[in-house]
Protein backbone atom coordinates (compact mmCIF):
# COMPACT_ATOMS: atom_id res chain seq x y z
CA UNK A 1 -5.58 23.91 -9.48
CA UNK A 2 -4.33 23.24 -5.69
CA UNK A 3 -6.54 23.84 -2.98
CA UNK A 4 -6.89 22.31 0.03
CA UNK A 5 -9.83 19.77 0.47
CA UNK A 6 -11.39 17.62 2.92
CA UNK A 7 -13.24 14.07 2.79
CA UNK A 8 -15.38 13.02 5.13
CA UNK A 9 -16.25 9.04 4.60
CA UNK A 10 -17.01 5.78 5.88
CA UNK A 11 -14.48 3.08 6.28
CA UNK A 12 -15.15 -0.53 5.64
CA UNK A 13 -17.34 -0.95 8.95
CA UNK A 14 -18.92 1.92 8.67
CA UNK A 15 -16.63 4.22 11.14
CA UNK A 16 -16.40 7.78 9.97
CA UNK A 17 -13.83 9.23 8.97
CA UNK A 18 -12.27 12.62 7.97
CA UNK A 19 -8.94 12.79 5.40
CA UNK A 20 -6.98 16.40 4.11
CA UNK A 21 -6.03 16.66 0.97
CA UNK A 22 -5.34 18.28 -2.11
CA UNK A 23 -8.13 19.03 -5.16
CA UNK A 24 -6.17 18.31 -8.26
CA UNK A 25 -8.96 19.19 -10.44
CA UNK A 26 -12.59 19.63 -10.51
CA UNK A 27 -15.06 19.47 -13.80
CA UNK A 28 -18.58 19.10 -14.21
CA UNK A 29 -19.00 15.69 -13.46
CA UNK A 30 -16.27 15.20 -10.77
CA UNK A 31 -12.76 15.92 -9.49
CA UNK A 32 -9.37 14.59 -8.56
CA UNK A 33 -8.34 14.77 -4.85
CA UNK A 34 -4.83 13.78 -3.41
CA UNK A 35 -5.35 12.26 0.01
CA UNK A 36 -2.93 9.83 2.52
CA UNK A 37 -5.49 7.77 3.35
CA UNK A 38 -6.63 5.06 0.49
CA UNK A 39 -10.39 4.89 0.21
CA UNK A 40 -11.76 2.04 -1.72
CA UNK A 41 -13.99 2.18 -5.14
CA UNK A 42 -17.23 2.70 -4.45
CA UNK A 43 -16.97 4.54 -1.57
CA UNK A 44 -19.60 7.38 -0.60
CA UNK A 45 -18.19 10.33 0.75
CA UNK A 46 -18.41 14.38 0.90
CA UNK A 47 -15.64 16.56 -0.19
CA UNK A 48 -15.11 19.88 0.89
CA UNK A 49 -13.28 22.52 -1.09
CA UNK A 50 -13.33 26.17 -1.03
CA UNK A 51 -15.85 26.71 -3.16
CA UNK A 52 -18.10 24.45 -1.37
CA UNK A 53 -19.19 20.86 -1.03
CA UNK A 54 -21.13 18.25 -2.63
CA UNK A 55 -21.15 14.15 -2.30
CA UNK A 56 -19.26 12.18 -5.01
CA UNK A 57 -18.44 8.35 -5.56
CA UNK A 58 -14.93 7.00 -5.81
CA UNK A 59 -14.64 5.47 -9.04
CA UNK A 60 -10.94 4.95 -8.80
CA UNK A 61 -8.14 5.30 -6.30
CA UNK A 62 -4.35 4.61 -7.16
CA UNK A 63 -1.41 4.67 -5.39
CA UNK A 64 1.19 7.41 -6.01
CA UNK A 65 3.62 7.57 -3.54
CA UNK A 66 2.86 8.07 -0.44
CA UNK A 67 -0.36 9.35 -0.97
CA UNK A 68 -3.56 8.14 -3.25
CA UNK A 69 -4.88 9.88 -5.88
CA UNK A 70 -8.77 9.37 -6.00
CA UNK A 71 -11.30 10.33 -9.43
CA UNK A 72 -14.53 11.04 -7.74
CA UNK A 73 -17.67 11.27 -10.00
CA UNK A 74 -20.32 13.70 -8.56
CA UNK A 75 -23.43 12.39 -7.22
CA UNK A 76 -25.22 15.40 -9.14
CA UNK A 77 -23.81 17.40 -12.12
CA UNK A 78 -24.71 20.64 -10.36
CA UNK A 79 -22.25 23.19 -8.95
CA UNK A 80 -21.11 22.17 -5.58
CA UNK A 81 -23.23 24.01 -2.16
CA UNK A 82 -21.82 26.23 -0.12
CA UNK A 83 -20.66 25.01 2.96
């Protein structure tokens, strides 16, 4: 599953920020997202997909590449909200 996504963040002082990527896959609980910009653990953030959006935690981000590949765990176990 590629689709384009979007997360919209803080950085470490609290600036926010806005990185494109690509949703790798999404479940229940949470999703994989291939971004360019590395976004620490624990990090609170939105991601926006075309089926909608919802707020997530990043419970792990590695390195692949050029890029980072983060596992986000939903904040809710609902389906994500439009918009």
């Amino acid at each position: 599953m590629m689709a384009r996504a979007e997360v919209v963040w803080q950085d470490h002082t609290g600036s926010p920020r806005v990185s494109l990527g690509k949703l790798e896959d999404l479940s229940d609980g949470g999703l994989c997202v291939r971004v360019r910009d590395e976004i620490y653990t624990g990090a609170k953030l939105i991601v926006r997909i075309p089926l909608g959006s919802f707020p997530g935690t990043v419970k792990q981000c590695r390195r692949h590449g050029d890029e980072y590949v983060l596992g986000i765990q939903r904040d809710t176990a609902e389906r994500p909200a439009g918009g």
